[in-house]
C-alpha atoms as a PDB file:
ATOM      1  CA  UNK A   1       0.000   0.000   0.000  1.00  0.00           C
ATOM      2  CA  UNK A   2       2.583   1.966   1.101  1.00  0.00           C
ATOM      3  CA  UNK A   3       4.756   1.806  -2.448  1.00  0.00           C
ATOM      4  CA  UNK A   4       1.653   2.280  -4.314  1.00  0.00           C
ATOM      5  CA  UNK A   5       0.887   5.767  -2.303  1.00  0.00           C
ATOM      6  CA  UNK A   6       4.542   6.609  -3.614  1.00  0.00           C
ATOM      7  CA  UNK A   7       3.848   5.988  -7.083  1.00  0.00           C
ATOM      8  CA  UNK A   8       0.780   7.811  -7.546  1.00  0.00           C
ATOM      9  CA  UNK A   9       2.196  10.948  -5.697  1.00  0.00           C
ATOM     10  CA  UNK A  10       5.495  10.495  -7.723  1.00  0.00           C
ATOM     11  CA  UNK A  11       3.136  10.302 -10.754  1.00  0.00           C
ATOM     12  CA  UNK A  12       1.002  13.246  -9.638  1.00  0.00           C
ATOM     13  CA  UNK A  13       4.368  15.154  -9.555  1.00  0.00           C
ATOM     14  CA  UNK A  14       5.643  14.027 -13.018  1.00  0.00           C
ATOM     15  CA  UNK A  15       1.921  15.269 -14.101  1.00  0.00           C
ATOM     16  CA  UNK A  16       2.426  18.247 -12.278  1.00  0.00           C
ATOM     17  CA  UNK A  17       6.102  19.498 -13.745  1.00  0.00           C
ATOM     18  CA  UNK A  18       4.862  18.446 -17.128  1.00  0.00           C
ATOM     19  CA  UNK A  19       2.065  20.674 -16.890  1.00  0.00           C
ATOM     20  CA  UNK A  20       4.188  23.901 -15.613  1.00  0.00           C
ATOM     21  CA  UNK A  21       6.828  23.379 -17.762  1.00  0.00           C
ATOM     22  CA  UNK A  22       3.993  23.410 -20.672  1.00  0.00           C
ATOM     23  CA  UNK A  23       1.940  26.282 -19.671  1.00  0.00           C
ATOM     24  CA  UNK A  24       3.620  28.707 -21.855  1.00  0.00           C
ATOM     25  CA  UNK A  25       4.791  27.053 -25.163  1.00  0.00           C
ATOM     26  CA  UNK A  26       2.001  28.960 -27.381  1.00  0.00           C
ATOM     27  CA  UNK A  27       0.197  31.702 -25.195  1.00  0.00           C
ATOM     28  CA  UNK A  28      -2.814  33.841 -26.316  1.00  0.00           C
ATOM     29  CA  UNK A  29      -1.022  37.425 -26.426  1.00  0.00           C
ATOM     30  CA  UNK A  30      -4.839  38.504 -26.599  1.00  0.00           C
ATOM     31  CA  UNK A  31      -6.142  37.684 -23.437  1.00  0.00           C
ATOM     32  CA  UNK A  32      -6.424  39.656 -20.199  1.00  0.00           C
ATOM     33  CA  UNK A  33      -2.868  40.817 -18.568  1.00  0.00           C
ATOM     34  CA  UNK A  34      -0.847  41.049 -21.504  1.00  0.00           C
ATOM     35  CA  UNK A  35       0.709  44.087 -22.397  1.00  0.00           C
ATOM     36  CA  UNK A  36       3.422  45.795 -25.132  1.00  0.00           C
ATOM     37  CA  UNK A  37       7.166  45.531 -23.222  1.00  0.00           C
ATOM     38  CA  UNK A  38       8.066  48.497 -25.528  1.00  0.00           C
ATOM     39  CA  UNK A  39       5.988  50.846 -26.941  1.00  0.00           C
ATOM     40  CA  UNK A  40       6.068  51.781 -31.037  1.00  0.00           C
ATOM     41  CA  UNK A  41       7.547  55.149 -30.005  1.00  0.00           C
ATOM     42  CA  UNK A  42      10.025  53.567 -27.169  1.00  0.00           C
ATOM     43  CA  UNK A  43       9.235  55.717 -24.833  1.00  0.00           C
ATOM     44  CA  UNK A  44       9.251  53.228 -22.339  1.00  0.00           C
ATOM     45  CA  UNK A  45      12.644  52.033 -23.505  1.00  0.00           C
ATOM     46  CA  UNK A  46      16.087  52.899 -22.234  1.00  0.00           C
ATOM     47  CA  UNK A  47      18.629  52.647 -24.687  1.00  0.00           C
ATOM     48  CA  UNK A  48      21.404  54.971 -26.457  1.00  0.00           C
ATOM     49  CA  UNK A  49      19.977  57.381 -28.538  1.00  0.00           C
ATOM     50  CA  UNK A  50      19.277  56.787 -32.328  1.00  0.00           C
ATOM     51  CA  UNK A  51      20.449  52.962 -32.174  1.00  0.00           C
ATOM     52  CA  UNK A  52      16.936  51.505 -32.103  1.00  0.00           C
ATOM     53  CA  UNK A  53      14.164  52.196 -33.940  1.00  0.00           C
ATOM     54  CA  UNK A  54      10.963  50.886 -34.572  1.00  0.00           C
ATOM     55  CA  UNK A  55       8.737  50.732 -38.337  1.00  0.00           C
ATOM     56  CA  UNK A  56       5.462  49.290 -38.929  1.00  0.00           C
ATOM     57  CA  UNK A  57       5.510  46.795 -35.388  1.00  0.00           C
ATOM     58  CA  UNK A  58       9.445  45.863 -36.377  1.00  0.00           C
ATOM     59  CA  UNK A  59      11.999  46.742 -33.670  1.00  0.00           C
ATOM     60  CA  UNK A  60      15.580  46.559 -35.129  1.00  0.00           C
ATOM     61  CA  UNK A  61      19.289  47.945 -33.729  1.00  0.00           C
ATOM     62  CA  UNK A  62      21.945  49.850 -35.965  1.00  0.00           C
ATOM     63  CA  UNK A  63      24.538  48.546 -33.251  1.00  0.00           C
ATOM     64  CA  UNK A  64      25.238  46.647 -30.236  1.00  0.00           C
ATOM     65  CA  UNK A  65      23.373  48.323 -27.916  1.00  0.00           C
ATOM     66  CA  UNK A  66      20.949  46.817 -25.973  1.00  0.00           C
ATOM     67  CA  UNK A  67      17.140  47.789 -25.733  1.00  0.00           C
ATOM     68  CA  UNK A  68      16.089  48.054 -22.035  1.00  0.00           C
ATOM     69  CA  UNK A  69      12.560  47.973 -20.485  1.00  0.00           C
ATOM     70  CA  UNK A  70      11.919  51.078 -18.104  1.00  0.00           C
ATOM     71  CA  UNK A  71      10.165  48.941 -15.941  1.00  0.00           C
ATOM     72  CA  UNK A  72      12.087  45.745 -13.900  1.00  0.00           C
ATOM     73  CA  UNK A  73       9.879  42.573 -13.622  1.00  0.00           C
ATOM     74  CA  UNK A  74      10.260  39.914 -10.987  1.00  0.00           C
ATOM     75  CA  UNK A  75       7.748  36.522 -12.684  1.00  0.00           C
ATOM     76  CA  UNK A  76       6.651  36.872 -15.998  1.00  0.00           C
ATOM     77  CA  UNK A  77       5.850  35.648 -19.554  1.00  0.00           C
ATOM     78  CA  UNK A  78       7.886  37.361 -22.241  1.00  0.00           C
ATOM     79  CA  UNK A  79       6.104  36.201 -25.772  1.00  0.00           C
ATOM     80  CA  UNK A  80       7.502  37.771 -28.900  1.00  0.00           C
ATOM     81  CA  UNK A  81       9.067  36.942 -32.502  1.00  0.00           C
ATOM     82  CA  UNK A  82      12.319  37.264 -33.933  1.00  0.00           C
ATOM     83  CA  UNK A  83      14.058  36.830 -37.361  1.00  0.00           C
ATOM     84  CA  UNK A  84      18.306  36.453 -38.274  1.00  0.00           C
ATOM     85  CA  UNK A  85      19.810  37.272 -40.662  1.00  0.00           C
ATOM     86  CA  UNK A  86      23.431  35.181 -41.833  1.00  0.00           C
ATOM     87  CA  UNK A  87      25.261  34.901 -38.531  1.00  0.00           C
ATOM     88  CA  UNK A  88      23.052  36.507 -36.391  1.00  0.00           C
ATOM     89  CA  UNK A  89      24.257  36.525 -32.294  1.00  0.00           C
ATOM     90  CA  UNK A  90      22.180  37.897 -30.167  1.00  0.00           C
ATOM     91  CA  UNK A  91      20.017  37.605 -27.023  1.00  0.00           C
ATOM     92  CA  UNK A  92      16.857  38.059 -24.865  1.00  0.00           C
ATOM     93  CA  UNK A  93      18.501  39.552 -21.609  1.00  0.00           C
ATOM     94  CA  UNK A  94      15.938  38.322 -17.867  1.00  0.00           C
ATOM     95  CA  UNK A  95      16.678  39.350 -14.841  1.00  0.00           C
ATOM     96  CA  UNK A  96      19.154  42.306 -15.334  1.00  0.00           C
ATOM     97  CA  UNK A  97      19.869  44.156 -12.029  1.00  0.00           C
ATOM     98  CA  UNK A  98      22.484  46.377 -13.911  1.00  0.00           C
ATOM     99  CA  UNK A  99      21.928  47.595 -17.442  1.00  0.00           C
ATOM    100  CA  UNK A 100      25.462  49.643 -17.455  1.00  0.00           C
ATOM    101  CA  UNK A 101      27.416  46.187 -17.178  1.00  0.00           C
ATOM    102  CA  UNK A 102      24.827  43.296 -17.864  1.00  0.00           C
ATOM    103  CA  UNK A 103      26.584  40.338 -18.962  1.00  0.00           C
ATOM    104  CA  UNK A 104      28.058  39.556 -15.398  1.00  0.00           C
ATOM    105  CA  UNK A 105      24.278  40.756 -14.033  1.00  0.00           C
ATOM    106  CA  UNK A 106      21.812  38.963 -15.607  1.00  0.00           C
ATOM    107  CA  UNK A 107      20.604  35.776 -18.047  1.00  0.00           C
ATOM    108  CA  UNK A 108      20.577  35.583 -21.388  1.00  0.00           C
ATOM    109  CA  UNK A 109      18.559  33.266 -23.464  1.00  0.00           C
ATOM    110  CA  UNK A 110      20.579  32.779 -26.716  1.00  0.00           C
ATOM    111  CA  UNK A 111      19.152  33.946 -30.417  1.00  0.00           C
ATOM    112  CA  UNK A 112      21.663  32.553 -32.864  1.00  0.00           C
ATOM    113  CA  UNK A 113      21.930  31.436 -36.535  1.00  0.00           C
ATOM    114  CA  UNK A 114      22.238  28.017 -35.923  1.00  0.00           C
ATOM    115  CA  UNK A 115      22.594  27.479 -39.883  1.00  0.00           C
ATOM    116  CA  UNK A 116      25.430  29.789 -40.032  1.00  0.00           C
ATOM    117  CA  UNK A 117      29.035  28.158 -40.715  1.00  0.00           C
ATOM    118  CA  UNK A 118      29.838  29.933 -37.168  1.00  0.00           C
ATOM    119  CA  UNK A 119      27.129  28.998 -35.285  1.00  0.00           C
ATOM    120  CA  UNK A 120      26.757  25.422 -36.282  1.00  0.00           C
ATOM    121  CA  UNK A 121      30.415  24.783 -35.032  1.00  0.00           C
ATOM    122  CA  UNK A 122      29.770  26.585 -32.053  1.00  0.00           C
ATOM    123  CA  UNK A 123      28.912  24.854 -28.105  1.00  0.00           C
ATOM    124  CA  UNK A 124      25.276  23.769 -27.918  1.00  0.00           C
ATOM    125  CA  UNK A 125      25.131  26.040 -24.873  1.00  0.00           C
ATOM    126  CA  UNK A 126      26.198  28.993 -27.404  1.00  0.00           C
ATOM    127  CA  UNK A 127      23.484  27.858 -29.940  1.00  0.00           C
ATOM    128  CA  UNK A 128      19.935  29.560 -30.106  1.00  0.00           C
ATOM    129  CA  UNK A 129      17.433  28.608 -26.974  1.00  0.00           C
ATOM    130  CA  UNK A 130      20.357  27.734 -24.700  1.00  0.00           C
ATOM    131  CA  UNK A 131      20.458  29.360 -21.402  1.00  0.00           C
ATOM    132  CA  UNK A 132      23.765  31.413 -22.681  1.00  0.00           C
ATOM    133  CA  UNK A 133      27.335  29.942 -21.483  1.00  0.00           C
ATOM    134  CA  UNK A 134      25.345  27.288 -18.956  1.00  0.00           C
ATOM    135  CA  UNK A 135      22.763  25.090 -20.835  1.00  0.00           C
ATOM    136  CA  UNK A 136      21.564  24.218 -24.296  1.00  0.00           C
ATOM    137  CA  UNK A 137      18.193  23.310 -25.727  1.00  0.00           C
ATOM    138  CA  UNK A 138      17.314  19.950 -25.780  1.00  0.00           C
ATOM    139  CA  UNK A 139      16.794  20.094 -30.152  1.00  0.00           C
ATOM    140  CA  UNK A 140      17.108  22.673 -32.839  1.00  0.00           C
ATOM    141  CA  UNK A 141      14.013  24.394 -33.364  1.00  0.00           C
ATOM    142  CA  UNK A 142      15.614  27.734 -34.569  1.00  0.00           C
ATOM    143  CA  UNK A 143      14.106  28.587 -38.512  1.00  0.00           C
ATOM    144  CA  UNK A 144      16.701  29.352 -41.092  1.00  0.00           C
ATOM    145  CA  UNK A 145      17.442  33.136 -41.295  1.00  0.00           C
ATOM    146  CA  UNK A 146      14.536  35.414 -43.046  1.00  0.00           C
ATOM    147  CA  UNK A 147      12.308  33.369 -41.221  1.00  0.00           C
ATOM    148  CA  UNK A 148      10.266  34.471 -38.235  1.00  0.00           C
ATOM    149  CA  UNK A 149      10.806  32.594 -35.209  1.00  0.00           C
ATOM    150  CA  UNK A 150       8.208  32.444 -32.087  1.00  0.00           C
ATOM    151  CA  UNK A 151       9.980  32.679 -28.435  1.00  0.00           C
ATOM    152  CA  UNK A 152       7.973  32.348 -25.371  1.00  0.00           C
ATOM    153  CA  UNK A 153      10.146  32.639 -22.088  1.00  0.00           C
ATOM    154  CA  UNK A 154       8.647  32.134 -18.981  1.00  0.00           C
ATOM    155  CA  UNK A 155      10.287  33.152 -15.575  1.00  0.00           C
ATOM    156  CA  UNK A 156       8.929  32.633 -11.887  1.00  0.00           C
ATOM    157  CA  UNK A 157      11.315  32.602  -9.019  1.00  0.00           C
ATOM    158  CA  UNK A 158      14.556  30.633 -10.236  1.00  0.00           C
ATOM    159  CA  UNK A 159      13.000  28.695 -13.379  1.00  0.00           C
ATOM    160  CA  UNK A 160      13.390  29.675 -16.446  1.00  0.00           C
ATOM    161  CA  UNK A 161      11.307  27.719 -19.407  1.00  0.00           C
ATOM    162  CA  UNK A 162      12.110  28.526 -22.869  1.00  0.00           C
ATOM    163  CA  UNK A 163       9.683  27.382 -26.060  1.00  0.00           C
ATOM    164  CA  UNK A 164      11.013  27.907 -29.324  1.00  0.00           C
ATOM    165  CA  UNK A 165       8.249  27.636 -32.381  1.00  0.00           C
ATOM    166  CA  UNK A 166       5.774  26.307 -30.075  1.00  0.00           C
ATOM    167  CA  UNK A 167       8.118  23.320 -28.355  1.00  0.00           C
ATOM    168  CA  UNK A 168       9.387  23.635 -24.805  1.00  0.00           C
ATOM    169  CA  UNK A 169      12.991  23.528 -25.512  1.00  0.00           C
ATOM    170  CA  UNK A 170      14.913  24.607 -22.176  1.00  0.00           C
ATOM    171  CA  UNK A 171      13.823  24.020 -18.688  1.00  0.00           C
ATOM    172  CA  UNK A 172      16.480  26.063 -16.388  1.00  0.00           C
ATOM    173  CA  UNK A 173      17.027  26.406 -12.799  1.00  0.00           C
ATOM    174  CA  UNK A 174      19.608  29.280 -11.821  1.00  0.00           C
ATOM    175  CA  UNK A 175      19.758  27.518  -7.982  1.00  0.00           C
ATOM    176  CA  UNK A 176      21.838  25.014  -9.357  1.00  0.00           C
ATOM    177  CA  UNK A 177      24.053  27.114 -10.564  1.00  0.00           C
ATOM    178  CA  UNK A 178      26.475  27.967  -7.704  1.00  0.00           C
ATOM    179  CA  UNK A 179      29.632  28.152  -9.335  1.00  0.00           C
ATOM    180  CA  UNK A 180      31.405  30.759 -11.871  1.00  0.00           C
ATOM    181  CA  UNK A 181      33.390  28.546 -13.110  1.00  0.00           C
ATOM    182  CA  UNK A 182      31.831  25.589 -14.010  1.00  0.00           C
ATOM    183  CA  UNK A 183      28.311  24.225 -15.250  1.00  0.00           C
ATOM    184  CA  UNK A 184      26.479  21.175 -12.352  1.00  0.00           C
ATOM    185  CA  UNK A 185      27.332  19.158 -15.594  1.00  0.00           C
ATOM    186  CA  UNK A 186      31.061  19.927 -15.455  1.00  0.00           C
ATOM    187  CA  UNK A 187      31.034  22.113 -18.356  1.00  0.00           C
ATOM    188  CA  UNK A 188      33.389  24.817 -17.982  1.00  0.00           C
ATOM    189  CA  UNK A 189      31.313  28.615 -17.912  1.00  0.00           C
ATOM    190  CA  UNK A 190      32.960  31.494 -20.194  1.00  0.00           C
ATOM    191  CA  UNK A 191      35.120  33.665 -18.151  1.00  0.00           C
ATOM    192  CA  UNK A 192      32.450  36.911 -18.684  1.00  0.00           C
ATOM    193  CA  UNK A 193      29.678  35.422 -17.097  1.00  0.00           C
ATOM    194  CA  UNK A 194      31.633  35.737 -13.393  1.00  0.00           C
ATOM    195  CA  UNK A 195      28.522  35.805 -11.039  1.00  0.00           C
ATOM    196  CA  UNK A 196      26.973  32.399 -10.250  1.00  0.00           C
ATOM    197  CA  UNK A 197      23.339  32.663 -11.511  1.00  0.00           C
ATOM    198  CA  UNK A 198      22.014  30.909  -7.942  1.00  0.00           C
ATOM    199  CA  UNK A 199      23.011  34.413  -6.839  1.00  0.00           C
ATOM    200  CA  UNK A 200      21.624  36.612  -8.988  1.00  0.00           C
ATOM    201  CA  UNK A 201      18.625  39.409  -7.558  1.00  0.00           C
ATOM    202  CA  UNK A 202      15.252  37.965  -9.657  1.00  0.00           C
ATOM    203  CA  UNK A 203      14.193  41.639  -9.881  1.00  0.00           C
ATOM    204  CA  UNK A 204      15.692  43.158 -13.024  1.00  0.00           C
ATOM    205  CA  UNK A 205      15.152  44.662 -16.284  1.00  0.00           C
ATOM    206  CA  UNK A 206      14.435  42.942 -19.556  1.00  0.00           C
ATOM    207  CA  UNK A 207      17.017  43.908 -23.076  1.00  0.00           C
ATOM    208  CA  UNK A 208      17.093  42.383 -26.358  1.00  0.00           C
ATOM    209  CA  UNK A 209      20.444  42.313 -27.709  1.00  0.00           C
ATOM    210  CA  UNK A 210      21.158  44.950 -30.945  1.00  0.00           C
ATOM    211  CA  UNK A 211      23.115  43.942 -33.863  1.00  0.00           C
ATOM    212  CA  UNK A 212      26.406  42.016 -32.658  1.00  0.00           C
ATOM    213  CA  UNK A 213      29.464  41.269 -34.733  1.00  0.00           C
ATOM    214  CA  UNK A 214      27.475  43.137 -37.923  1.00  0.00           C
ATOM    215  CA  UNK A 215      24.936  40.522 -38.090  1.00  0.00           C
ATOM    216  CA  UNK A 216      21.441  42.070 -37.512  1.00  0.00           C
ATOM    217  CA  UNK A 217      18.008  41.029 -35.502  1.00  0.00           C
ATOM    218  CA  UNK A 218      14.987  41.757 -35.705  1.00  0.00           C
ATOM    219  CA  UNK A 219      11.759  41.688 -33.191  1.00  0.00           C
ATOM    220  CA  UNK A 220       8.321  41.836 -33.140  1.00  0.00           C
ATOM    221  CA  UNK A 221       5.076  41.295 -31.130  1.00  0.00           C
ATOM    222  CA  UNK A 222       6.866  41.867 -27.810  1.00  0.00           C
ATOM    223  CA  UNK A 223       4.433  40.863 -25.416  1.00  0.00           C
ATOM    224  CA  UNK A 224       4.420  40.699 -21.402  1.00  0.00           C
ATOM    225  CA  UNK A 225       2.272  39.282 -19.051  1.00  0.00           C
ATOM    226  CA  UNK A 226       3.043  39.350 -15.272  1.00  0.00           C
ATOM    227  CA  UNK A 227       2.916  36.233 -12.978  1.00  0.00           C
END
């Protein structure tokens, strides 16, 4: 009796997890408690002036400059597109508690060109969907670039799930991660990223990335909806 009462609450938990971690893989933007993260006219954006710019619902960076929400978020759903070009690198930036010097201060969920001869010899936790420099998605679900792509990242306390074209790609826990150095898997973390992410203040700002090494990004449909 006794084993059996472990297996159905072991199998209550399995249904449990399964249905958190799949909450958020393909989200109705329309419904109540969703919101713009940046207005058309940014002016709820911080970011260097004349660097990002936004035409007909298309956000898009003439450098690599970050675009920052005023506002810092604690739990939330963060739904939007993106598209690459060739070689595109760049990032959706949770949890930022300094926007001056945010690599150290903050997580970013990877946007790469997969398809690129750079980024297809690249480490899987450098690749597009991985928790940057700490874990990579669990398949390639990335479109080629001058494709849209649909991103749905949802954070609440220390998890971080990340769907990529409607699959649920990366499930993430930052309290595992009490080392700068290296990964719980052994991997070893670039030298940059020199705060453990188990320490990291929740409470931060959110950024998408502008146009590193040349290669351009673009975003659209940047929704929010608070937890």
């Amino acid at each position: 009796m006794k084993k059996t009462l472990l297996c159905c609450i072991s199998f209550i938990t399995v249904i449990a997890t399964t249905a958190q971690d799949s909450a958020y893989t393909n989200p109705d933007t329309s419904g109540p408690g969703w919101i713009d993260l940046y207005k058309p006219d940014l002016s709820n954006a911080l970011f260097p002036e004349n660097v990002w710019s936004c035409s007909d619902g298309i956000f898009t960076a003439t450098q690599d400059e970050a675009l920052w929400s005023k506002d810092a978020y604690d739990d939330f759903v963060l739904d939007l597109y993106f598209k690459n070009a060739d070689g595109t690198n760049s990032g959706v930036i949770v949890h930022a508690s300094d926007i001056k010097d945010w690599i150290p201060h903050s997580v970013e969920i990877q946007i790469a060109d997969d398809y690129s001869q750079q980024w297809s010899k690249a480490p899987a936790y450098w690749q597009c969907a991985a928790v940057f420099g700490h874990q990579a998605a669990t398949k390639r679900t990335v479109k080629k670039a001058g494709e849209w792509n649909h991103y749905t990242i949802t954070c609440k306390g220390k998890k971080i799930w990340i769907a990529l074209n409607g699959e649920l790609v990366n499930s993430f826990d930052m309290s595992l991660y009490t080392s700068a150095k290296t990964n719980p898997d052994g991997s070893e973390i670039p030298a940059w990223l020199s705060n453990p992410l188990a320490t990291l203040p929740l409470h931060g700002h959110i950024g998408l990335q502008g146009k590193h090494a040349g290669a351009p990004i673009w975003f659209k449909n940047i929704k929010i909806k608070v937890l």
